[in-house]
C-alpha atoms as a PDB file:
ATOM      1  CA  UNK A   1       0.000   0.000   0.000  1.00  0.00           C
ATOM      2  CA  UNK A   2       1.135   3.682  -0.924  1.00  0.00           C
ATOM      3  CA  UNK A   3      -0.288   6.761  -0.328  1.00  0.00           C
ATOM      4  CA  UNK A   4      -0.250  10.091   1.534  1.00  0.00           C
ATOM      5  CA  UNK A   5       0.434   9.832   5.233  1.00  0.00           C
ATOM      6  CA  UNK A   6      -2.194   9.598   7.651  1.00  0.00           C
ATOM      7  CA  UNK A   7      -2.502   9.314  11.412  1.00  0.00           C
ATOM      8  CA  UNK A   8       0.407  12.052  12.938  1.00  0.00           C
ATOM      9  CA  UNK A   9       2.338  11.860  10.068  1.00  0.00           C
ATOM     10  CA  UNK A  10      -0.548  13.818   8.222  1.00  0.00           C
ATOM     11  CA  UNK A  11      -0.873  16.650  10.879  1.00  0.00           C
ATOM     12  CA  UNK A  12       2.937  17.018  11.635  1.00  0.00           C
ATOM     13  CA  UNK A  13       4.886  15.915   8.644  1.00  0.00           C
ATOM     14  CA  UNK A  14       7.871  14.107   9.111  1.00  0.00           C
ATOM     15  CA  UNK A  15       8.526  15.543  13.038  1.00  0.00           C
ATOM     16  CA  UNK A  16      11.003  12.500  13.967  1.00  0.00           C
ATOM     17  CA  UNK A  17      13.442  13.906  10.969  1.00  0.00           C
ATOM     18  CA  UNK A  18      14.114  16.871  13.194  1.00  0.00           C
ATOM     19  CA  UNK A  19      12.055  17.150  16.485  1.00  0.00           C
ATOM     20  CA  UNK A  20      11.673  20.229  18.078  1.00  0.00           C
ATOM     21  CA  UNK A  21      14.021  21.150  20.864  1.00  0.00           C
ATOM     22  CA  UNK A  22      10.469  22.551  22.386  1.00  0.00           C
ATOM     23  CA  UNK A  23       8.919  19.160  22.511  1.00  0.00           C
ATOM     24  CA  UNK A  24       7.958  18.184  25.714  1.00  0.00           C
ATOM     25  CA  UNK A  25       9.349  14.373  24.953  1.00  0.00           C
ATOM     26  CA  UNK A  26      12.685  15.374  23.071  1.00  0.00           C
ATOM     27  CA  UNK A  27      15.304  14.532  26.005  1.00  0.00           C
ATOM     28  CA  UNK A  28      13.640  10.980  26.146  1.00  0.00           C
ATOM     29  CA  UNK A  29      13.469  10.377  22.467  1.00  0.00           C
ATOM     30  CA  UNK A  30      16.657  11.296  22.173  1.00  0.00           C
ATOM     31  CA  UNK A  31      18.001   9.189  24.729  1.00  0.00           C
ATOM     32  CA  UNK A  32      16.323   5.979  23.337  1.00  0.00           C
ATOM     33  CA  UNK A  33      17.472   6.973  19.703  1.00  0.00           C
ATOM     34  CA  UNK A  34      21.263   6.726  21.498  1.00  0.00           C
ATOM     35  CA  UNK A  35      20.382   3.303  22.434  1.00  0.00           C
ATOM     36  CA  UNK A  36      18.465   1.915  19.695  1.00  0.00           C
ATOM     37  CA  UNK A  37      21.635   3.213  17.790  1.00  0.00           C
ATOM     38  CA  UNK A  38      23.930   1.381  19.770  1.00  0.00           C
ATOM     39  CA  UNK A  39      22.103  -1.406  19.409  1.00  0.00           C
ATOM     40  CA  UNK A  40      21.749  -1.773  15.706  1.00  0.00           C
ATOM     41  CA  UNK A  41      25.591  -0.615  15.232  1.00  0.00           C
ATOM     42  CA  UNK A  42      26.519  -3.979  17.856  1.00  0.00           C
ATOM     43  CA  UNK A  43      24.895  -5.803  14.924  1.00  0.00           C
ATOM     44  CA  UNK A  44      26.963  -7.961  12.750  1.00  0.00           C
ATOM     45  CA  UNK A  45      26.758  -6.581   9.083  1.00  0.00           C
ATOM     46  CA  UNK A  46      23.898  -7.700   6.838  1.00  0.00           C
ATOM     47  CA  UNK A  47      21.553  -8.857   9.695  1.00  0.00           C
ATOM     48  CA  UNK A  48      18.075  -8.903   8.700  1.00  0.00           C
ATOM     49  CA  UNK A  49      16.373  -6.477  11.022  1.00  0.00           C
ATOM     50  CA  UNK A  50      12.367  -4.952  10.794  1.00  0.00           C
ATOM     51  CA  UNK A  51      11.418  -1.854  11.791  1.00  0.00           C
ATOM     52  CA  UNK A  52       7.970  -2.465  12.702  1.00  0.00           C
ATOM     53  CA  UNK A  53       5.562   0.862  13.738  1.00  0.00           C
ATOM     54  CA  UNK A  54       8.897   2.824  11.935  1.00  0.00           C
ATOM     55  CA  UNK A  55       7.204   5.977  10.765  1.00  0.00           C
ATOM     56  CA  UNK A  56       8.961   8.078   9.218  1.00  0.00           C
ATOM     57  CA  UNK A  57      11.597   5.497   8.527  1.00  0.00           C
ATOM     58  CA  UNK A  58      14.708   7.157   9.872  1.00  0.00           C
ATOM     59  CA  UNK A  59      17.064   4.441  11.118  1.00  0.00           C
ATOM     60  CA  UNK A  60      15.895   2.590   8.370  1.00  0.00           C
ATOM     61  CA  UNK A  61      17.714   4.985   6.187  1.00  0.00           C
ATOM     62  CA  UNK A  62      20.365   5.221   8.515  1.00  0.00           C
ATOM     63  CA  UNK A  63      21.348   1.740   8.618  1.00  0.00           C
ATOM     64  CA  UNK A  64      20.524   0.270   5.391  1.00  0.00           C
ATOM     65  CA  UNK A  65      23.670   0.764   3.887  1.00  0.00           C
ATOM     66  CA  UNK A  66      25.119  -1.901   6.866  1.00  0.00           C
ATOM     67  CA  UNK A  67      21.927  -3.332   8.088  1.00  0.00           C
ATOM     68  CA  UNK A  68      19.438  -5.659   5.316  1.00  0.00           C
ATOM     69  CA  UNK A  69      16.965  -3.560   7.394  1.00  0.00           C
ATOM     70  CA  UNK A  70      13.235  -2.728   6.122  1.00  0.00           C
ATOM     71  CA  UNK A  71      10.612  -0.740   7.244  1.00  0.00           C
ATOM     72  CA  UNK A  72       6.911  -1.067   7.943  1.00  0.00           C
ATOM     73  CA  UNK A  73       4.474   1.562   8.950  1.00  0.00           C
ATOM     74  CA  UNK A  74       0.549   1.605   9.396  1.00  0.00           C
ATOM     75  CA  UNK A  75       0.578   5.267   8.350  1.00  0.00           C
ATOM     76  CA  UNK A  76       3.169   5.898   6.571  1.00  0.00           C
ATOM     77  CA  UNK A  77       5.143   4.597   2.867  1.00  0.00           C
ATOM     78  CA  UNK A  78       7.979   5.438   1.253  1.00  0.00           C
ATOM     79  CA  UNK A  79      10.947   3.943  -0.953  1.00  0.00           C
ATOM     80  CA  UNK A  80      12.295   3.049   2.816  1.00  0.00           C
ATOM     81  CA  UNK A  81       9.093   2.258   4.373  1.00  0.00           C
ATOM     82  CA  UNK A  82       6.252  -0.614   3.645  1.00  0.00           C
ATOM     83  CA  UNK A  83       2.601   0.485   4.657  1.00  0.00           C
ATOM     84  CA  UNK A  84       1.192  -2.862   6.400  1.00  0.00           C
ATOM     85  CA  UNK A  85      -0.233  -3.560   9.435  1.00  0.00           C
ATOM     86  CA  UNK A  86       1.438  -5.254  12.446  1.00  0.00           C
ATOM     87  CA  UNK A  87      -1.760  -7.451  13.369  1.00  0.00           C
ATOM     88  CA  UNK A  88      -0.519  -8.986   9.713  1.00  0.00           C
ATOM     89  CA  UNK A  89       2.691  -8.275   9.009  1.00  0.00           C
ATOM     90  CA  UNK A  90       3.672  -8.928   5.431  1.00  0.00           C
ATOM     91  CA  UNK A  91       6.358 -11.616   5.799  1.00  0.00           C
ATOM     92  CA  UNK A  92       6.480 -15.177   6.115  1.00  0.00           C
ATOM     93  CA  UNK A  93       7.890 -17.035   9.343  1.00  0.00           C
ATOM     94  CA  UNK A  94      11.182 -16.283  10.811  1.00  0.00           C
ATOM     95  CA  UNK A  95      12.095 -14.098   8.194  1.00  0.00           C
ATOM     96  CA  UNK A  96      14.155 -11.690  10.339  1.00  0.00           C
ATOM     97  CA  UNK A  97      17.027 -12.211  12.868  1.00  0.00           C
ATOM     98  CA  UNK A  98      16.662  -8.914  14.415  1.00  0.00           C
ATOM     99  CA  UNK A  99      13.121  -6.620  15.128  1.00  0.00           C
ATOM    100  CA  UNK A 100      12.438  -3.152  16.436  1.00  0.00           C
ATOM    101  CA  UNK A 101       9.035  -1.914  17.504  1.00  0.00           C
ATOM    102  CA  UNK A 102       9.866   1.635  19.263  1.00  0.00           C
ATOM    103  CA  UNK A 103       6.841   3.527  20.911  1.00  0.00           C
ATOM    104  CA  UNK A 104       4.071   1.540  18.729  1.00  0.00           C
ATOM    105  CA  UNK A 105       2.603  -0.912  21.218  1.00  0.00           C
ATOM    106  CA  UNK A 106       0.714   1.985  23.286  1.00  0.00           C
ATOM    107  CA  UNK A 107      -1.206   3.225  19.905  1.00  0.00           C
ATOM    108  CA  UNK A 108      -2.743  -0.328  19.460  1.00  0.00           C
ATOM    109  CA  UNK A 109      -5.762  -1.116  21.631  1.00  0.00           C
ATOM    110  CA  UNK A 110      -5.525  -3.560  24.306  1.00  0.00           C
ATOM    111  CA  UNK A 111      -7.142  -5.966  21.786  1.00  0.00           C
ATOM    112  CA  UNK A 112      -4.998  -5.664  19.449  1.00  0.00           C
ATOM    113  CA  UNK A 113      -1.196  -5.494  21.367  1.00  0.00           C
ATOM    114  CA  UNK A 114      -1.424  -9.360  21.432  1.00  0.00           C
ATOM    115  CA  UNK A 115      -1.812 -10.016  18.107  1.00  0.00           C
ATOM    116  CA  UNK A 116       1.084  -7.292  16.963  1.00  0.00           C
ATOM    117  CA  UNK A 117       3.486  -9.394  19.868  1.00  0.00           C
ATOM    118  CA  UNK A 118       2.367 -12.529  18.345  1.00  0.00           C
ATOM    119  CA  UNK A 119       2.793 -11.182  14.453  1.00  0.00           C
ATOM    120  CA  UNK A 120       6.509  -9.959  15.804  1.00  0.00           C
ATOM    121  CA  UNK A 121       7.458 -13.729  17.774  1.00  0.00           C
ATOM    122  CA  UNK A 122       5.983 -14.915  14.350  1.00  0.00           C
ATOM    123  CA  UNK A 123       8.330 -13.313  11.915  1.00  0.00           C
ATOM    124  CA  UNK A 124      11.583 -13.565  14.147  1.00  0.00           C
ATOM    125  CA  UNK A 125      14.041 -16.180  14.026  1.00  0.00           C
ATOM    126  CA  UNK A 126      14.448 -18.674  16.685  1.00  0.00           C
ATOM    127  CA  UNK A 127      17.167 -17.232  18.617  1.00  0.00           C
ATOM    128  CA  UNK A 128      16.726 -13.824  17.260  1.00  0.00           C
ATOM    129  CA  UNK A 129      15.595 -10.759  19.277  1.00  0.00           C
ATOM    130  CA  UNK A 130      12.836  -7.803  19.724  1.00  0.00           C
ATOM    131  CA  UNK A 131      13.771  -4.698  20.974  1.00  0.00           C
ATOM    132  CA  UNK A 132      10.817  -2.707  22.355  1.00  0.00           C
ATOM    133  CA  UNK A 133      10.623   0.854  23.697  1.00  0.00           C
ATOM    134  CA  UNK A 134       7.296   1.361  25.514  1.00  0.00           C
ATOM    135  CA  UNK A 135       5.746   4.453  27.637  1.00  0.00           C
ATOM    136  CA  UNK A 136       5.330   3.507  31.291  1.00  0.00           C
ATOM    137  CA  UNK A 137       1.347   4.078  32.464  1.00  0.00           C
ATOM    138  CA  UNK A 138       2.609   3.707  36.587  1.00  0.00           C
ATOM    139  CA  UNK A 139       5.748   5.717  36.232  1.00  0.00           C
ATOM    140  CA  UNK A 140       7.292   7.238  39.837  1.00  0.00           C
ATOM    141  CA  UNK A 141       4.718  10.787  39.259  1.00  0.00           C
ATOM    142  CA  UNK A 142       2.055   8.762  38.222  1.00  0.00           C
ATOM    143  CA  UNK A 143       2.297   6.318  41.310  1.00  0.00           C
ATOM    144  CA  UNK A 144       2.370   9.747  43.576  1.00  0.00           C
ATOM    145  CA  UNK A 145      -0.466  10.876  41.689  1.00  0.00           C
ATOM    146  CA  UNK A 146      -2.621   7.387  42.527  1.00  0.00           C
ATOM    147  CA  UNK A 147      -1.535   7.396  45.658  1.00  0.00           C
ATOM    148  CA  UNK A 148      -2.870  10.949  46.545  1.00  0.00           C
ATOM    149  CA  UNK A 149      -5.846  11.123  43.646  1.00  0.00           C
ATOM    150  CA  UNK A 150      -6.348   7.719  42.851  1.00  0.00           C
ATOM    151  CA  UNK A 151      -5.679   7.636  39.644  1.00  0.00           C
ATOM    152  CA  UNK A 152      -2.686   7.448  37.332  1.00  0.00           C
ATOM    153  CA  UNK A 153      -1.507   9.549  34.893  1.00  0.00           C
ATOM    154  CA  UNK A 154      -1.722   8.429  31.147  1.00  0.00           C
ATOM    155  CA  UNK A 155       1.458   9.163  28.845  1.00  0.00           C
ATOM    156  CA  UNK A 156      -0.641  10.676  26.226  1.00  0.00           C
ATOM    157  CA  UNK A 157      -4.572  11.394  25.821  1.00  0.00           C
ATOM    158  CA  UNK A 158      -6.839   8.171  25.284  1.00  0.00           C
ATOM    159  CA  UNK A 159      -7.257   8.939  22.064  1.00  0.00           C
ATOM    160  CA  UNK A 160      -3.331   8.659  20.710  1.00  0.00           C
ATOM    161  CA  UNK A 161      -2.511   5.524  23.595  1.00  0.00           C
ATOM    162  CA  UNK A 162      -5.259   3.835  23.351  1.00  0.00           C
ATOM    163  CA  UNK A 163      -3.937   0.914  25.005  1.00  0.00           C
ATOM    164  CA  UNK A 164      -1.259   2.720  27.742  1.00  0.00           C
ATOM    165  CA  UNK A 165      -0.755   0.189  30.329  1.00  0.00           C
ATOM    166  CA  UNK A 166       2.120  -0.149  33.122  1.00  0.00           C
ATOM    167  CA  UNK A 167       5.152  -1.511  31.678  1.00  0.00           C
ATOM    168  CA  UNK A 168       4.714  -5.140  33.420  1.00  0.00           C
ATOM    169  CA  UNK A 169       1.901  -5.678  31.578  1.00  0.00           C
ATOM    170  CA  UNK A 170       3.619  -5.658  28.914  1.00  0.00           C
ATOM    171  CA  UNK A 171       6.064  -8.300  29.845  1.00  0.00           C
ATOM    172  CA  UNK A 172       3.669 -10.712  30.463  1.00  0.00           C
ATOM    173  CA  UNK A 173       1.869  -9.987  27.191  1.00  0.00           C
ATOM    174  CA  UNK A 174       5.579 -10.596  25.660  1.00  0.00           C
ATOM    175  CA  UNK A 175       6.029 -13.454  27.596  1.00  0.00           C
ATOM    176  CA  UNK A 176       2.301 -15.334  27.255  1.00  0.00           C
ATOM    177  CA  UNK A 177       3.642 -14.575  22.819  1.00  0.00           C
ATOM    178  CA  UNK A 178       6.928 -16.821  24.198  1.00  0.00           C
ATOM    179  CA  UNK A 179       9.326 -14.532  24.305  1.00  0.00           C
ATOM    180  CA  UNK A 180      12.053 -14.276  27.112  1.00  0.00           C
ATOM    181  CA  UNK A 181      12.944 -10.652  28.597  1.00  0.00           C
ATOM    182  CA  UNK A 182      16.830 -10.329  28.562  1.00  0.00           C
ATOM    183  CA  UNK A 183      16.749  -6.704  28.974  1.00  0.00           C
ATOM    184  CA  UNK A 184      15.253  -3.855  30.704  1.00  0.00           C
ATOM    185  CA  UNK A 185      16.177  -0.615  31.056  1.00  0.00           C
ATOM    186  CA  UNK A 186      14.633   2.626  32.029  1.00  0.00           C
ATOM    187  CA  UNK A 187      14.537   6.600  30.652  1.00  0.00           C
ATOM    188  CA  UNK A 188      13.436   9.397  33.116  1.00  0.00           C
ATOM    189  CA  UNK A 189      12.041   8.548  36.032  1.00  0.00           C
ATOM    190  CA  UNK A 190       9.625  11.451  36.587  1.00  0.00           C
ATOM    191  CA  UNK A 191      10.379  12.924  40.058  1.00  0.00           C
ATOM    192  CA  UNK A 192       8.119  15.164  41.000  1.00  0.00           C
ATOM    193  CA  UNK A 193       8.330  18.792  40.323  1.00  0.00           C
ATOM    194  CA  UNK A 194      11.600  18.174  38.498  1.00  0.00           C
ATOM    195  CA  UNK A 195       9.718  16.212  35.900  1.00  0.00           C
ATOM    196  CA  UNK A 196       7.503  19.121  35.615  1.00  0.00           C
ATOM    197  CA  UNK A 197      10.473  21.540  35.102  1.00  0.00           C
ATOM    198  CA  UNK A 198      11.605  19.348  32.176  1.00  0.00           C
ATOM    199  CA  UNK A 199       9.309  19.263  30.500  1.00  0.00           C
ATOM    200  CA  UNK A 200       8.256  23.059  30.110  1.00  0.00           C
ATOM    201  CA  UNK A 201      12.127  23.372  29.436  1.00  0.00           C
ATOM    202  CA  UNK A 202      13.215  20.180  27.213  1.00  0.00           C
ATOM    203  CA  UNK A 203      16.263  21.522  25.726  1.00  0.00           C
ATOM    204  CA  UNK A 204      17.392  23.318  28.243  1.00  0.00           C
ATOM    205  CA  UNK A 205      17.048  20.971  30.697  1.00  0.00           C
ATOM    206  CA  UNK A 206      18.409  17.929  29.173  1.00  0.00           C
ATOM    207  CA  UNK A 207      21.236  17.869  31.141  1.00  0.00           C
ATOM    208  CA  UNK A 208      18.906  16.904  33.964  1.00  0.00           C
ATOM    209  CA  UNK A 209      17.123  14.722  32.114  1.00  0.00           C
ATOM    210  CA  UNK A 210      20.595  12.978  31.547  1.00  0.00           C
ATOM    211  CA  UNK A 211      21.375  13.071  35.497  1.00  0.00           C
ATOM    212  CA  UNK A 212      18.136  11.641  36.531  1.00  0.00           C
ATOM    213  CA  UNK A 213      18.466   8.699  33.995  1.00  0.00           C
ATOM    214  CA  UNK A 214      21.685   8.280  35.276  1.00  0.00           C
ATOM    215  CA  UNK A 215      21.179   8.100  38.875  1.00  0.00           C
ATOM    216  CA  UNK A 216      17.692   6.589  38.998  1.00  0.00           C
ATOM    217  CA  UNK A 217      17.993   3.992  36.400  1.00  0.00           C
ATOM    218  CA  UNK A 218      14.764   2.333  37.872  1.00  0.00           C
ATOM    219  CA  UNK A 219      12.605   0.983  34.937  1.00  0.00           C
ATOM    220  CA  UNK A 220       9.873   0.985  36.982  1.00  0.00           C
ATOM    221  CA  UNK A 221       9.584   4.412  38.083  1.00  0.00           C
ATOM    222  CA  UNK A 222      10.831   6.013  34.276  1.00  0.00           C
ATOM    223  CA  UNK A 223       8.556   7.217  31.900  1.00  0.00           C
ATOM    224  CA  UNK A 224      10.235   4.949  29.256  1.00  0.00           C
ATOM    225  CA  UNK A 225      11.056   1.521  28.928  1.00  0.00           C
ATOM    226  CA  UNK A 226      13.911  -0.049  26.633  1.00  0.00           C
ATOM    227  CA  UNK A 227      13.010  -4.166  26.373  1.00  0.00           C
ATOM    228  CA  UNK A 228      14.977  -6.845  24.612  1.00  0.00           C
ATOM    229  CA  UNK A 229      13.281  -9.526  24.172  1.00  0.00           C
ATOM    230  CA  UNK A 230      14.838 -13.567  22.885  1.00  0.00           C
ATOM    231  CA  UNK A 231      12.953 -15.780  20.756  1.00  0.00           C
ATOM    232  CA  UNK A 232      13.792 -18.905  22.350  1.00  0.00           C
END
């Protein structure tokens, strides 16, 4: 399928190209884009890797000259990027060693997520891996907010995360599919007032953004998870 964007990608253009130093979410995605790079650039040349949920298709561009990495996007085509969906991804059985899915899950609904994990187990290797990146519904504010309100505090409105959930929700989802978690790791746990202070000022600010990353690497109280998952 080609076409003209839809979803974000028809209101904001191609924002993930070069995102705002104003966005309230830059110092986060930029930390998990210094991961995810890491991560691909471990990767022994010519691995087969999907982008799945890729947008725009930026590291698909990036590491195509190294990587035998493709793109897929709901919402999105281009000569880098596939439009498909991820409840039936286009491929046939273990057709990929390596697979991304980075901030997708949350914009499926909770019917939905375990078919997309199941499509993803499908299409991976045995032995191969999924790296996921994943908002955080009962991140360290929005505990402190349940706690004195009763309620947490959704990473985005209902409408764009339709299915936010806590993070460990996720893992069992992933593990039910029959995949094993070898990785977790956390970005920005949201301290109070700080968290607040970041995010009127994200560019300014990143600096403690960095520092509270660094010294409160809890994945349970940060905003964003990082999970690397083994097809057994």
């Amino acid at each position: 399928m080609t076409g003209a964007p839809t979803g974000e990608y028809a209101v904001r253009g191609d924002y993930h190209r070069e995102p705002s130093p104003d966005w309230e979410f830059y110092p986060t995605y930029l930390a998990k884009l210094a991961y995810v790079r890491g991560y691909l650039t471990s990767l022994p040349p010519g691995t087969r890797v999907l982008d799945a949920g890729c947008g725009e298709g930026v590291l698909v561009e990036e590491f195509r000259d190294r990587l035998a990495i493709e793109g897929l996007d709901p919402n999105y085509s281009s000569a880098s990027v596939t439009r498909g969906s991820l409840l039936a991804l286009p491929y046939a059985a273990a057709s990929f060693e390596r697979a991304t899915c980075l901030d997708v899950l949350e914009h499926l609904t909770f019917k939905d997520q375990p078919k997309a994990i199941g499509e993803l187990f499908r299409v991976i290797r045995p032995g191969g891996e999924l790296l996921v990146s994943i908002p955080n519904l009962a991140h360290l504010q929005s505990r402190v907010h349940f706690l004195l309100q009763g309620r947490l505090i959704h990473t985005a409105s209902l409408e764009k995360h339709p299915g936010d959930r806590p993070v460990v929700e996720y893992l069992d989802m992933a593990r039910r599919a029959g995949f094993r978690l070898v990785e977790r790791r956390g970005i920005f746990p949201t301290v109070p007032i700080l968290t607040r202070w970041i995010r009127k000022s994200p560019a300014r600010l990143l600096p403690l953004h960095r520092a509270l990353t660094r010294l409160l690497p809890v994945p349970g109280w940060c905003f964003l998870n990082l999970l690397r998952f083994k097809r057994p």
